[in-house]
Protein backbone atom coordinates (compact mmCIF):
# COMPACT_ATOMS: atom_id res chain seq x y z
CA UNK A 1 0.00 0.00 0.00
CA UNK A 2 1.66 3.01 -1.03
CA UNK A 3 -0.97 5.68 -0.31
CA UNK A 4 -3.17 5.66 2.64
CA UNK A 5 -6.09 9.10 1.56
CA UNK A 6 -7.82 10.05 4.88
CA UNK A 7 -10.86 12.17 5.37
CA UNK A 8 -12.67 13.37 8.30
CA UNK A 9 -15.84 14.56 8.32
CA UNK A 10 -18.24 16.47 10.31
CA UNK A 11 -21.73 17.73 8.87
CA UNK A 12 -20.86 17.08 5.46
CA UNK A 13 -22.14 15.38 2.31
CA UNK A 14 -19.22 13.26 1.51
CA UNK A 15 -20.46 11.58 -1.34
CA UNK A 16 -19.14 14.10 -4.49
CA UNK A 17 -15.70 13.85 -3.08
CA UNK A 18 -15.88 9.97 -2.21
CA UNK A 19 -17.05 9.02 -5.67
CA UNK A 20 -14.60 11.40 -7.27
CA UNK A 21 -11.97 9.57 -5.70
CA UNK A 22 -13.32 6.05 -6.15
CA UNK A 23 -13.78 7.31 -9.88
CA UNK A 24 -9.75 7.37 -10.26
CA UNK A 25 -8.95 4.02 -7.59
CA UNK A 26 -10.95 2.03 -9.34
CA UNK A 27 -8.72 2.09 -12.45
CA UNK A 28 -5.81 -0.26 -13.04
CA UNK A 29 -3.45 1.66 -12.41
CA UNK A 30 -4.02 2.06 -9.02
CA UNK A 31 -4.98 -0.96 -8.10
CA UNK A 32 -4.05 -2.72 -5.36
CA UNK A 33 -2.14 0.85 -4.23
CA UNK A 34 -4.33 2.78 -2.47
CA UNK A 35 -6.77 2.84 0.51
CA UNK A 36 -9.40 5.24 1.62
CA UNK A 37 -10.27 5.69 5.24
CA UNK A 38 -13.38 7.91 5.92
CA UNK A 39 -13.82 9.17 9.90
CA UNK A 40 -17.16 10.59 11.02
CA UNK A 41 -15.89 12.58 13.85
CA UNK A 42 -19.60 12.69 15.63
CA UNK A 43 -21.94 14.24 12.90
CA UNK A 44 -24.89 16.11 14.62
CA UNK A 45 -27.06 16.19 11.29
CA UNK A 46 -28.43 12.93 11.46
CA UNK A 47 -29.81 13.28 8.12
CA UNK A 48 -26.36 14.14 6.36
CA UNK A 49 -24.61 11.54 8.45
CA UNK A 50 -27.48 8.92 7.98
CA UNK A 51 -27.03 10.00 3.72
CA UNK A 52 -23.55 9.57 4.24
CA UNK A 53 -23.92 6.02 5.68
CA UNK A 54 -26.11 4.98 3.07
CA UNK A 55 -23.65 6.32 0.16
CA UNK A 56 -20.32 4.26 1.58
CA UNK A 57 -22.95 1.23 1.80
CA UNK A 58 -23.57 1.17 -1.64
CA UNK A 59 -20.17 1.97 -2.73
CA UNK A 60 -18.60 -0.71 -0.70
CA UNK A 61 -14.81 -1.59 -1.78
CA UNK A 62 -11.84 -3.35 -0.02
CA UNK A 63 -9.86 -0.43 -0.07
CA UNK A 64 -12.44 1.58 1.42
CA UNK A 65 -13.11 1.82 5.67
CA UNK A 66 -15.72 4.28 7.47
CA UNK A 67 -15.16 4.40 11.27
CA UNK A 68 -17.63 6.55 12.93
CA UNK A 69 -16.64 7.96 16.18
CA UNK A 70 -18.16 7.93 19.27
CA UNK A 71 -16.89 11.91 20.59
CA UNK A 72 -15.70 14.89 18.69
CA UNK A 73 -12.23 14.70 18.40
CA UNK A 74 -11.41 17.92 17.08
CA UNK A 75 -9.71 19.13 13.83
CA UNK A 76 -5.75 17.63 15.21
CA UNK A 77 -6.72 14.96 17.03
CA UNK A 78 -9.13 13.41 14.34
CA UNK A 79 -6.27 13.78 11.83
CA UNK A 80 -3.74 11.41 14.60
CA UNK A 81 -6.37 8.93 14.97
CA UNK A 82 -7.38 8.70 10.85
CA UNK A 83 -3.42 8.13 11.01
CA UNK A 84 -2.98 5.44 13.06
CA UNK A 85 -5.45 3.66 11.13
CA UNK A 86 -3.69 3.73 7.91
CA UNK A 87 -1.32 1.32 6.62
CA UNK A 88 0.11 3.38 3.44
CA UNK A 89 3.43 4.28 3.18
CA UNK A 90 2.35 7.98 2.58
CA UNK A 91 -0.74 9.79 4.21
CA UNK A 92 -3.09 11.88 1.77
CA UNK A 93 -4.95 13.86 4.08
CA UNK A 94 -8.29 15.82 2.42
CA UNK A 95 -11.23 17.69 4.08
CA UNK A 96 -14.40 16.84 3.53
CA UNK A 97 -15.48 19.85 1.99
CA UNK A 98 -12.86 19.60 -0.87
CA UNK A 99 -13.22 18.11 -4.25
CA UNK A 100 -10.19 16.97 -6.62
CA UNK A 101 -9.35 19.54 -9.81
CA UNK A 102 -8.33 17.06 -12.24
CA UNK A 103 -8.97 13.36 -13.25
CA UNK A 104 -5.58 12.39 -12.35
CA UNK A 105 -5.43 13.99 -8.86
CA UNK A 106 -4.56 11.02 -6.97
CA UNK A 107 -2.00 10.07 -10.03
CA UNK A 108 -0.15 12.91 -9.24
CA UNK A 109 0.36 12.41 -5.44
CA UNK A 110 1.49 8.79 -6.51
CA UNK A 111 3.90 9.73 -9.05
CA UNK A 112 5.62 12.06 -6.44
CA UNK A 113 5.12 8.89 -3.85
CA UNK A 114 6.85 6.53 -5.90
CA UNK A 115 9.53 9.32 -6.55
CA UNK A 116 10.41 9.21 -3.09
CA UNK A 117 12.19 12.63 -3.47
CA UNK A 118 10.06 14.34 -0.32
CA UNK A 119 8.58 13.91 3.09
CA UNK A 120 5.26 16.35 2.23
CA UNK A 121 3.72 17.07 -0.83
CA UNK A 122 1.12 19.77 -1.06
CA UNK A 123 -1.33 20.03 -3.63
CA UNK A 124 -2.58 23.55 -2.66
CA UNK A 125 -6.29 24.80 -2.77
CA UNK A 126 -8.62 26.54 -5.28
CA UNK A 127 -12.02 28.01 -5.53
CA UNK A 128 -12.35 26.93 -9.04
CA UNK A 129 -15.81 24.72 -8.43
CA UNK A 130 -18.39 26.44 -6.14
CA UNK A 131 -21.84 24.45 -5.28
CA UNK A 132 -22.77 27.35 -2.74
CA UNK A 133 -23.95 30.08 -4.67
CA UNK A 134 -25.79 32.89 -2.67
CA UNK A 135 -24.80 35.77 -1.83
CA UNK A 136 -24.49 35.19 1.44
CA UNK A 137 -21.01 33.00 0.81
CA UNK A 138 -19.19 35.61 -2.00
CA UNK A 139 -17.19 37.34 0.98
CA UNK A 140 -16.00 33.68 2.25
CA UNK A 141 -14.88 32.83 -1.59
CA UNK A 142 -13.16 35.96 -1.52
CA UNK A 143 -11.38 35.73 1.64
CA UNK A 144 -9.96 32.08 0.51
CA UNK A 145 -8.96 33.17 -3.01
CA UNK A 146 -6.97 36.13 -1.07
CA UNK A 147 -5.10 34.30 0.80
CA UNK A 148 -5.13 30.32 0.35
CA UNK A 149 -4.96 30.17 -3.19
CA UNK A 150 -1.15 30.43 -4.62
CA UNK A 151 0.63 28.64 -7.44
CA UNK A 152 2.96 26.11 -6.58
CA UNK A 153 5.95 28.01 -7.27
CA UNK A 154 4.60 31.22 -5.13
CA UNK A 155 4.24 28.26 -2.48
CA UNK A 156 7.41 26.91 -2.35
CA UNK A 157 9.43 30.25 -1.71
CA UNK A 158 8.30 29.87 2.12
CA UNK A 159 7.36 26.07 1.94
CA UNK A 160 5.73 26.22 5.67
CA UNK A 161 3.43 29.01 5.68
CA UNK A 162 1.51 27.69 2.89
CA UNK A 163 0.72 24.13 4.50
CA UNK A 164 -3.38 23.11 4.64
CA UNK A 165 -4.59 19.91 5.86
CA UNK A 166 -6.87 20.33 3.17
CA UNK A 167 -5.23 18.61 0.92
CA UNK A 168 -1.60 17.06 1.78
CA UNK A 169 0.28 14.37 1.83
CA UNK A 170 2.84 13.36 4.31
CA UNK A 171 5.18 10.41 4.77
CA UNK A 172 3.96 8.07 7.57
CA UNK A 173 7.02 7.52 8.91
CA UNK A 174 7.58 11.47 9.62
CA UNK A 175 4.24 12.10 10.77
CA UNK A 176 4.60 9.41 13.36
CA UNK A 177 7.63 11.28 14.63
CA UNK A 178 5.55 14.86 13.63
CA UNK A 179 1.74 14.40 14.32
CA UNK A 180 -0.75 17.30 14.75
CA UNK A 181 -0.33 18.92 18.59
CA UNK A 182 -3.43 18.55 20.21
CA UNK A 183 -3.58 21.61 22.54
CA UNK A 184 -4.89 23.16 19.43
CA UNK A 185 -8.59 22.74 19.88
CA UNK A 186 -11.55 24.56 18.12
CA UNK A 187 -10.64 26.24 14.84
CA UNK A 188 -7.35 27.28 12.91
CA UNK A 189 -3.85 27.03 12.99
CA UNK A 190 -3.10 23.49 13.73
CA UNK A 191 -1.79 23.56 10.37
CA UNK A 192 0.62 26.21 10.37
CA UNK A 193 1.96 24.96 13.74
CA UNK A 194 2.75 21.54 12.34
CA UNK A 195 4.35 23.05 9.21
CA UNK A 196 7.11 25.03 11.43
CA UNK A 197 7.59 21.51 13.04
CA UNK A 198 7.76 20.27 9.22
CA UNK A 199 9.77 22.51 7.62
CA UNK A 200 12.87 21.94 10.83
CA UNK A 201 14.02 18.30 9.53
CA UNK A 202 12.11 17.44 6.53
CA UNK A 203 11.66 18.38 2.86
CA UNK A 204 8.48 20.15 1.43
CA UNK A 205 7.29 20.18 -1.95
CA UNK A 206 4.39 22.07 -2.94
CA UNK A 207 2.45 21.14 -6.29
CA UNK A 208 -0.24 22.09 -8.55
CA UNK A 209 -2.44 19.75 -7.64
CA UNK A 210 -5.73 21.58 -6.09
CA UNK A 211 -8.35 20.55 -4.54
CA UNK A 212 -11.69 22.80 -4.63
CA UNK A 213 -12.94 24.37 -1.53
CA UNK A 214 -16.14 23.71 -1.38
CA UNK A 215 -17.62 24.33 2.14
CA UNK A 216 -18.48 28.43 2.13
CA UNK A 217 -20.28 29.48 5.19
CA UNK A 218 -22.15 33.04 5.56
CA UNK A 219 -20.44 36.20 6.28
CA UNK A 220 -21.19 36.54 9.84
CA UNK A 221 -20.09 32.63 9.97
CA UNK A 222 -16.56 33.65 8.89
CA UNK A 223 -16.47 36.45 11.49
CA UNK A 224 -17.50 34.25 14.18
CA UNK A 225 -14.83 31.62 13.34
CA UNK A 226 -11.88 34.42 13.23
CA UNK A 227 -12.88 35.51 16.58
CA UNK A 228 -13.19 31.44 17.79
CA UNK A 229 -9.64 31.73 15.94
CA UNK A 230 -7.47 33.72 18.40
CA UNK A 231 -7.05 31.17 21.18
CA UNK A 232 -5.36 29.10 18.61
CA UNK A 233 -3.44 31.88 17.06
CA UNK A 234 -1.92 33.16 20.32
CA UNK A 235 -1.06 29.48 21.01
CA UNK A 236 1.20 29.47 17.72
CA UNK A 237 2.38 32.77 18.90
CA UNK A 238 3.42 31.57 22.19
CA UNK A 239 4.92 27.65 20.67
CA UNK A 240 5.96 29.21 17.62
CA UNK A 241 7.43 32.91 17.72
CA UNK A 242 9.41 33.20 14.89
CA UNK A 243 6.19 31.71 12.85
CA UNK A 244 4.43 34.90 14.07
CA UNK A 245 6.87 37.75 13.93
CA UNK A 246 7.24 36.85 10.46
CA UNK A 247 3.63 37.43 9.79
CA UNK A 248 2.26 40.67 8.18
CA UNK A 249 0.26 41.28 11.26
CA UNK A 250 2.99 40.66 13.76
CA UNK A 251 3.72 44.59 14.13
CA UNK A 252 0.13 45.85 13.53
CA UNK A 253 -0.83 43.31 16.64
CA UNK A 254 2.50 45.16 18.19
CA UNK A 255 1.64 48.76 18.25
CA UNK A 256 -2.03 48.01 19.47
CA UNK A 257 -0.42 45.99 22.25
CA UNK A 258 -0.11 50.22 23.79
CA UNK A 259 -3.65 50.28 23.76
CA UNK A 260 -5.78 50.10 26.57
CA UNK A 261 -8.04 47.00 27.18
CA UNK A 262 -11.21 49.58 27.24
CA UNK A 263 -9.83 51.20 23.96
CA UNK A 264 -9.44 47.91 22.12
CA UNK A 265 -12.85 46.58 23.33
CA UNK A 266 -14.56 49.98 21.99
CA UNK A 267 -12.95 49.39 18.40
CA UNK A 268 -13.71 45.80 18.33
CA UNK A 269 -17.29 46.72 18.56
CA UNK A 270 -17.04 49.26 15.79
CA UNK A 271 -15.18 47.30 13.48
CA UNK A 272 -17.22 44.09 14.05
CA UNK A 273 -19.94 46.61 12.62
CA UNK A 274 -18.15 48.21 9.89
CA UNK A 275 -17.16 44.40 9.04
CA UNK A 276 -20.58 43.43 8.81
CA UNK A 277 -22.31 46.10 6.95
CA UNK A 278 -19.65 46.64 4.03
CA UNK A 279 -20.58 45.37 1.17
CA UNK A 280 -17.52 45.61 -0.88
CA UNK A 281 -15.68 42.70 -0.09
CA UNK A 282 -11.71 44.30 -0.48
CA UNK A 283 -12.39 46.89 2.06
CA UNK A 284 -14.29 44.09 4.47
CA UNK A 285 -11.16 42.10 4.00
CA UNK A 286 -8.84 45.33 5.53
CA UNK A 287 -11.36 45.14 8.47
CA UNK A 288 -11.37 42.09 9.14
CA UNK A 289 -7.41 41.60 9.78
CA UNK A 290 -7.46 44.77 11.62
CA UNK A 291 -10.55 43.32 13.79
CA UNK A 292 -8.99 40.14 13.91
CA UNK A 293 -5.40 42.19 14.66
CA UNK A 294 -7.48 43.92 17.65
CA UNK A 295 -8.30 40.84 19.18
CA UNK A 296 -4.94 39.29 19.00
CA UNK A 297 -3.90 42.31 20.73
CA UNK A 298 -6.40 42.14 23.76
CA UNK A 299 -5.95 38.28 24.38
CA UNK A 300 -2.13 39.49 24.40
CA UNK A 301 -2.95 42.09 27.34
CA UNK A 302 -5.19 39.75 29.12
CA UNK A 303 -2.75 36.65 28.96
CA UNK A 304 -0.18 39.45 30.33
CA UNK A 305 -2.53 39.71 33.53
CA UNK A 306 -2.86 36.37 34.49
């Protein structure tokens, strides 16, 4: 088994990405190569998870395993247990939410497996196919094609900031020795944390080979998930320093750090509003790092108290 491609899901409807990917294992030349390890990591939309159920029942294989879990593990410690599981020599991990560019997406991971030339291999991430289509999600589209989506080459000048679980492949052997830290609960930056790990001993590749984001929430969604974001942000701040000071919002996060508590609170508020009600989605961008900036800077104050 030379590829072990391992998805976790959590309120999702798996089966676009599942029979996209059974589309390309089911031909000869993958045969006998590749397995495909599915983790529900306790659904709460019984209908989507009963769907989901049904759609691995029908499209039973050998090379395919669901394991439903019995808690939420969490976005790190889902991703160590789908691990442990597999029996590859390499581990493709994928969201959920994502869906394969090409035909020959898992081709391409195999011919750079079978080159044996690198420890992680990342395929990168695109908005090119979009199956949420209100309004509603056009700032979250924007927001990922701003600052996930980069060519290969753009990638591979600073090989760790540009890591996503979304769609990566890792030796097994390193990630044994390298597997995701699990103080990092909730959302974000799991990811960046284990590519500063990474990028210390091991060598990084990144490819074009995208996967399409697929999962858009609303506006006010995004917001809510940068705010649920700064725990984990200040936690790669605090494990990884250099990671952060090399940041573009390192000195912004700096100078507000002279700011009262009271003053920060008072222009969260506003901003959170100005965030909200802008409809032109460049200028709700600027807000939103300086909100998200402000935020950083108060959890920086507070932890100082403590």
């Amino acid at each position: 088994m030379l590829i072990s491609i391992l998805v976790p899901v959590f309120n999702w409807d798996i089966s676009r990405l599942i029979a996209s990917l059974l589309a390309e294992i089911d031909t000869p030349a993958l045969e006998g190569l590749v397995e495909l390890i599915v983790v529900d990591d306790a659904s709460t939309d019984a209908a989507l998870l009963s769907k989901n159920n049904a759609f691995l029942a029908s499209n039973s294989r050998p090379c395919l395993r669901y394991l439903p879990a019995r808690e939420n593990l969490g976005r790190a410690r889902v991703r160590n247990t789908l691990a442990a599981e597999a029996s590859g020599r390499f581990l493709l991990f994928l969201d959920c939410d994502v869906l394969p560019d090409s035909g020959d997406f898992i081709g391409k991971y195999l011919f750079c497996a079978e080159a044996d030339s690198h420890d992680v291999v990342c395929g990168g991430i695109s908005y090119r196919t979009r199956v949420m289509l209100g309004t509603e999600f056009d700032y979250h589209a924007y927001l990922g094609n701003r600052k996930e989506v980069k060519s290969a080459a753009d990638r591979n000048k600073e090989p760790w900031r540009h890591i996503l679980t979304s769609n990566i492949m890792v030796r097994k052997s390193v990630f044994e020795c390298t597997s995701f830290d699990e103080r990092f609960t909730g959302y974000g930056y799991e990811d960046i944390e284990w590519g500063v790990r990474l990028s210390r001993e091991y060598r990084i590749l990144h490819i074009d080979n995208t996967a399409s984001h697929l999962g858009l929430v609303s506006k006010i969604t995004t917001y809510d998930k940068m705010r649920a974001s700064v725990r984990n942000y200040l936690l790669l701040k605090e494990l990884c320093p250099g990671a952060f000071h090399a940041s573009t919002i390192s000195k912004l996060v700096s100078l507000l750090t002279g700011l009262s508590e009271s003053l920060l609170e008072k222009i969260d508020v506003i901003l959170k509003s100005m965030f909200l009600s802008q409809s032109r989605n460049d200028v709700a961008f600027l807000l939103y790092q300086f909100n998200f900036a402000v935020l950083l800077a108060l959890g920086t104050k507070r932890a100082a108290r403590r």
